[in-house]
N, C-alpha and C. Protein backbone atom coordinates (compact mmCIF):
# COMPACT_ATOMS: atom_id res chain seq x y z
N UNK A 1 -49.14 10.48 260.39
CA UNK A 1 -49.68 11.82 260.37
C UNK A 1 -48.55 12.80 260.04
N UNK A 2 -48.38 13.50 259.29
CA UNK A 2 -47.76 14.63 258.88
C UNK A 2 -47.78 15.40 260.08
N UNK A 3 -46.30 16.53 259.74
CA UNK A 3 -45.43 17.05 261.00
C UNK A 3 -46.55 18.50 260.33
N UNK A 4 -46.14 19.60 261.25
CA UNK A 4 -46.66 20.79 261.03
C UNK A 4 -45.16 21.44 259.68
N UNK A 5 -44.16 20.94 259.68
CA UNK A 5 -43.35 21.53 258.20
C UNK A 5 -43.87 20.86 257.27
N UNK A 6 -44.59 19.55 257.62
CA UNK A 6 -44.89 18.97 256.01
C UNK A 6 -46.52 19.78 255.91
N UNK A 7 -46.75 20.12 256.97
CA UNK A 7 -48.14 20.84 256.37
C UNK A 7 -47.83 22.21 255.31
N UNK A 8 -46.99 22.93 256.59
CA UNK A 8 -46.30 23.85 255.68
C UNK A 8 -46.07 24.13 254.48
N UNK A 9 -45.02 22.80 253.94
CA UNK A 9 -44.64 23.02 252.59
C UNK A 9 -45.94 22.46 251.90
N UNK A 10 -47.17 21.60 252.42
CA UNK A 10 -47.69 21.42 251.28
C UNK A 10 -48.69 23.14 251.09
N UNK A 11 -49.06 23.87 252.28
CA UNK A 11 -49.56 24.80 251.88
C UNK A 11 -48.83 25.66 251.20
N UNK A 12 -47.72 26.03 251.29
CA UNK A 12 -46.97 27.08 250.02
C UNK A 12 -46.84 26.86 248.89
N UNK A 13 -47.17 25.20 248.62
CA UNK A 13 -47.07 24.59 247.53
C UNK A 13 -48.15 24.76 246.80
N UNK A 14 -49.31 24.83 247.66
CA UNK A 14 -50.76 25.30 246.76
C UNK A 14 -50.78 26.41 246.36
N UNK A 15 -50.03 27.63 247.61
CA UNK A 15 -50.38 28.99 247.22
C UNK A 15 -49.72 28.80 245.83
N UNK A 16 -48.50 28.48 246.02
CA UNK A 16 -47.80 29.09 244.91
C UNK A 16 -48.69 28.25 243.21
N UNK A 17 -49.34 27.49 243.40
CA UNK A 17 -49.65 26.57 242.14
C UNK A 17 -51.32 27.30 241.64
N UNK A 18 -51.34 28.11 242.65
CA UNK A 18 -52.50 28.96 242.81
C UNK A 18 -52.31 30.10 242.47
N UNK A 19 -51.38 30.85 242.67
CA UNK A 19 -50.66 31.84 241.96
C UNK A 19 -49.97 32.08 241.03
N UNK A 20 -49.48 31.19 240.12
CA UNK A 20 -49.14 30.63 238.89
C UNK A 20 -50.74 30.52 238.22
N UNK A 21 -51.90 30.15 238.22
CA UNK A 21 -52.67 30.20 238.09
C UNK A 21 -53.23 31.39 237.81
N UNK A 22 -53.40 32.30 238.92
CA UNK A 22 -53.94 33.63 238.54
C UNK A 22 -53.16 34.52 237.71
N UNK A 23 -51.72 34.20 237.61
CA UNK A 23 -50.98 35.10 237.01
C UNK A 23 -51.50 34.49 235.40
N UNK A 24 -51.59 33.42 235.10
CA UNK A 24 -51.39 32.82 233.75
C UNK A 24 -52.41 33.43 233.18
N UNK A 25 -53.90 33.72 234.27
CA UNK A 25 -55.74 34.15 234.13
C UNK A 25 -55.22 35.70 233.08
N UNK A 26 -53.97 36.39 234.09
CA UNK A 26 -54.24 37.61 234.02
C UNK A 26 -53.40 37.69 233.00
N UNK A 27 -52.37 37.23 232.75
CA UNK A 27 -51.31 37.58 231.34
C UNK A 27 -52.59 37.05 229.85
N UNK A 28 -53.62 36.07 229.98
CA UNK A 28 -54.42 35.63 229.45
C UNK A 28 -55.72 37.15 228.46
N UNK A 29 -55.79 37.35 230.21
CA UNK A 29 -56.68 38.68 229.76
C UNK A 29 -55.88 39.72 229.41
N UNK A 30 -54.74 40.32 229.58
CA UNK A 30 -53.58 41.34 229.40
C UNK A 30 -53.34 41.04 227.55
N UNK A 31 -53.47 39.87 227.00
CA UNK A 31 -53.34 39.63 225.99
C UNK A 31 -54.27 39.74 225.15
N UNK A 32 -55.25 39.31 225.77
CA UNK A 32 -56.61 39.30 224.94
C UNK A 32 -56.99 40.48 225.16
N UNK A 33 -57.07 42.03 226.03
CA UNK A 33 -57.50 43.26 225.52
C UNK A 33 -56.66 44.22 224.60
N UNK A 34 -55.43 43.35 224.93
CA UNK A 34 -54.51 44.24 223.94
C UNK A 34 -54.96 43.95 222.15
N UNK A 35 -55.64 42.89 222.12
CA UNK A 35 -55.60 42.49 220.73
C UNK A 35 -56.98 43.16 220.28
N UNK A 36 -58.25 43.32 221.31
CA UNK A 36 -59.05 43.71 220.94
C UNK A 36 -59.97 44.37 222.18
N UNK A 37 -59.82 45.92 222.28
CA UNK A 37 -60.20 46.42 223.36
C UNK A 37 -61.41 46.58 223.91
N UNK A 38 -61.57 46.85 225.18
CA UNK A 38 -62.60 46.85 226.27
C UNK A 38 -64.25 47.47 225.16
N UNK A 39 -63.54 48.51 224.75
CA UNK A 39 -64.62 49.47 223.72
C UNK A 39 -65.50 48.55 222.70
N UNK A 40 -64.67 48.15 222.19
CA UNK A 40 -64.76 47.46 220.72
C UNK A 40 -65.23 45.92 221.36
N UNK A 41 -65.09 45.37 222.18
CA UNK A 41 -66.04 44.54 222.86
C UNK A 41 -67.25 44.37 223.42
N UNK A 42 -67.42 46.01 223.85
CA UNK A 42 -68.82 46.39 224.19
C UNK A 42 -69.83 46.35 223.14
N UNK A 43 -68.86 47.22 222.23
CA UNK A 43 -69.63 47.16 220.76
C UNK A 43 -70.16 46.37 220.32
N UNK A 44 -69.39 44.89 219.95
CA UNK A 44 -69.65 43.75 219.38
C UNK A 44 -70.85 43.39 220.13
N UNK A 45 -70.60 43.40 221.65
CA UNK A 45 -71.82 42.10 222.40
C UNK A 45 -73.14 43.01 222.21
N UNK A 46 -72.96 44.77 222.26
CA UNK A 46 -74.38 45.24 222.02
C UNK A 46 -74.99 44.84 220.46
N UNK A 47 -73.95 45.14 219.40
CA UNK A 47 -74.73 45.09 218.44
C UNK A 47 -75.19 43.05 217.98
N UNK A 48 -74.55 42.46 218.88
CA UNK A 48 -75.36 40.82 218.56
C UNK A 48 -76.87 40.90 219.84
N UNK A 49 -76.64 41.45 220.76
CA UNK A 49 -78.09 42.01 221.30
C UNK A 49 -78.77 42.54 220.72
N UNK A 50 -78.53 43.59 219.91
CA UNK A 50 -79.42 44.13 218.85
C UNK A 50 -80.00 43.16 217.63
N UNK A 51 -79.18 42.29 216.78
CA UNK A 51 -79.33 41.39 216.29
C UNK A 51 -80.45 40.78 216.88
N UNK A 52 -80.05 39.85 217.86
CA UNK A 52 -80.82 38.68 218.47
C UNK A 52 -82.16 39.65 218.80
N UNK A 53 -82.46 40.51 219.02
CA UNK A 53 -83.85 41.27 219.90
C UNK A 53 -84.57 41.47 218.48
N UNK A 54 -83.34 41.94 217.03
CA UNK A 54 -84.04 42.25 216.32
C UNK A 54 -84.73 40.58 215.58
N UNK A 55 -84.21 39.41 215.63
CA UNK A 55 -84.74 38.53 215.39
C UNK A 55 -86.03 38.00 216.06
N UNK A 56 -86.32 38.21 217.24
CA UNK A 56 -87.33 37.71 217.99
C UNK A 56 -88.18 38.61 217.64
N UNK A 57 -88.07 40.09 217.12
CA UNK A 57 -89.03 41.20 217.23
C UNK A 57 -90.02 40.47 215.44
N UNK A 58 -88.82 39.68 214.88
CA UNK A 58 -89.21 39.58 213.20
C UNK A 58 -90.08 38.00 213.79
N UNK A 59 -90.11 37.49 214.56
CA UNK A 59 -90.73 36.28 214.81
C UNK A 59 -92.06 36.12 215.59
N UNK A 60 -91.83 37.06 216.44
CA UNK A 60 -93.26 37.79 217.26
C UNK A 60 -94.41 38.14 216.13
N UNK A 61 -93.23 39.04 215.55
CA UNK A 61 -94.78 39.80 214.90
C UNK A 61 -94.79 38.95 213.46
N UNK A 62 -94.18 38.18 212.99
CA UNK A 62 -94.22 36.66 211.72
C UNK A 62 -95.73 36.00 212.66
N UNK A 63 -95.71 35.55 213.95
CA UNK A 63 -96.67 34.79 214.24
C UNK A 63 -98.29 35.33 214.45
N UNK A 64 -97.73 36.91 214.42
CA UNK A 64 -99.27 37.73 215.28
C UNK A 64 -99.36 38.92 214.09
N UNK A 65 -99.37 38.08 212.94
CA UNK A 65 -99.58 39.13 212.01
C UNK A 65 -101.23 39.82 212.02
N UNK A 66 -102.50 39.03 212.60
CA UNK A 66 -103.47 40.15 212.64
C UNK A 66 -103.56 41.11 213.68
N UNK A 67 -102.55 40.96 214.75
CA UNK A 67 -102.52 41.72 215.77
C UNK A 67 -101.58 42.97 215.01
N UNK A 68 -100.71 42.58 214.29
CA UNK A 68 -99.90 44.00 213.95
C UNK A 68 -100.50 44.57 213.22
N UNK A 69 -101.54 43.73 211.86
CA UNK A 69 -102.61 44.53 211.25
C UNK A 69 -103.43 45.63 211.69
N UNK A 70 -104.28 45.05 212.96
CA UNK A 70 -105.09 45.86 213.72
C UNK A 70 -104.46 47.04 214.60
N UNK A 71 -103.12 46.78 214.55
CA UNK A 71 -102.39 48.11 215.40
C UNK A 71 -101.73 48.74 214.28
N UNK A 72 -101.46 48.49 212.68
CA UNK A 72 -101.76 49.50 211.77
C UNK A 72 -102.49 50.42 211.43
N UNK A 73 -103.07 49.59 211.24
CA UNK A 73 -104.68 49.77 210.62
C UNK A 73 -105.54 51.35 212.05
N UNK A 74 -105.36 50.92 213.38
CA UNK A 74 -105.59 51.52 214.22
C UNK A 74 -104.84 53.03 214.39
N UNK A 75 -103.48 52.92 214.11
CA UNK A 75 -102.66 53.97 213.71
C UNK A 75 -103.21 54.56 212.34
N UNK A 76 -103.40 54.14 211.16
CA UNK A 76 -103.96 55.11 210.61
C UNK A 76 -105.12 55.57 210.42
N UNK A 77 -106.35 55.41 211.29
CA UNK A 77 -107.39 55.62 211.20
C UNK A 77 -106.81 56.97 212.34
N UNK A 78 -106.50 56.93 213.38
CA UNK A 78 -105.76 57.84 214.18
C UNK A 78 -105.41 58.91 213.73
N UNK A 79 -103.99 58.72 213.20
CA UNK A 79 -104.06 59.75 212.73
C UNK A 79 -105.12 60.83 211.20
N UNK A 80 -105.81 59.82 210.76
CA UNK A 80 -106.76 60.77 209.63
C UNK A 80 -108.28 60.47 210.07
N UNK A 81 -108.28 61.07 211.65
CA UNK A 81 -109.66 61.43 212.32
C UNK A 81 -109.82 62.03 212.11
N UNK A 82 -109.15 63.45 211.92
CA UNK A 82 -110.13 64.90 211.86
C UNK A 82 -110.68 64.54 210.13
N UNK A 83 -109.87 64.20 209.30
CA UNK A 83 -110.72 64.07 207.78
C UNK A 83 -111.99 63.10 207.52
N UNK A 84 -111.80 62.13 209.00
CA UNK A 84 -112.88 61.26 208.91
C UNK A 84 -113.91 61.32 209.44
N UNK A 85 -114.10 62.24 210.82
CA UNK A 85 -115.02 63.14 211.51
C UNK A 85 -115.66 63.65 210.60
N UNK A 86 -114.76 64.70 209.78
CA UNK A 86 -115.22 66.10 209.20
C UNK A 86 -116.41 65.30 208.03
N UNK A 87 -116.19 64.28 207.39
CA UNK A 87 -116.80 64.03 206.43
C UNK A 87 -117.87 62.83 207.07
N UNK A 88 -117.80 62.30 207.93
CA UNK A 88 -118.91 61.85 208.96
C UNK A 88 -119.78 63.09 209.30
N UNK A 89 -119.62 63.33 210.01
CA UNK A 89 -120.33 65.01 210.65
C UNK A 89 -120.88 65.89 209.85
N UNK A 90 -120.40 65.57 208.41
CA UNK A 90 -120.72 66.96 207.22
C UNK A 90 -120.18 68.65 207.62
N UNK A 91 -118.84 68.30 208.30
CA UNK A 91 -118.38 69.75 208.40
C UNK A 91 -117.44 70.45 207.15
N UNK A 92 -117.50 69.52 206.31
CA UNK A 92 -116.29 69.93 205.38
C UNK A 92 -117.43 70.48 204.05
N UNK A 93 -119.39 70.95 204.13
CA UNK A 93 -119.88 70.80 203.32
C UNK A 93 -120.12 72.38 203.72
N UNK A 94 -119.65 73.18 204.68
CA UNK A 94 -120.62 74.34 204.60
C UNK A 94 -119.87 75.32 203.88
């Protein structure tokens, strides 16, 4: 059974192999924002979110093309009601 100094040195031995570790994490990241910053990273990952959302948006509506028809089609009847009333109704005759 190990003495309480051999416990010792083996625990300083971890800290320290553990701390060599985090330092290596952080000189790692210290390097990698210097080359390309926090900003300009945000950038990138939003605009491949944009990408990717805009791909699924082109695949959704690729599969449900009479559904986007009918919500055309529904939009412009919408907006050219009053010309389609008026000439239903016969208000555009007096």
């Amino acid at each position: 059974m190990s003495g309480p100094s051999e416990r010792l040195a083996e625990d300083r031995h971890l800290r320290d192999a553990a701390r060599a570790l985090l330092q290596a994490d952080v000189e790692n990241l210290r390097a990698d924002l210097a080359q390309k910053g926090v900003g300009k990273r945000a950038l990138g990952r939003a605009g491949e979110s944009a990408a990717a959302l805009g791909e699924e948006a082109i695949d959704v509506l690729a599969s449900n093309k009479g559904i986007v028809a009918g919500v055309i089609a529904a939009l412009a009847l919408w907006f050219a009601r009053e010309p389609i009333l008026d000439a239903l109704l016969g208000k555009g005759d007096e």
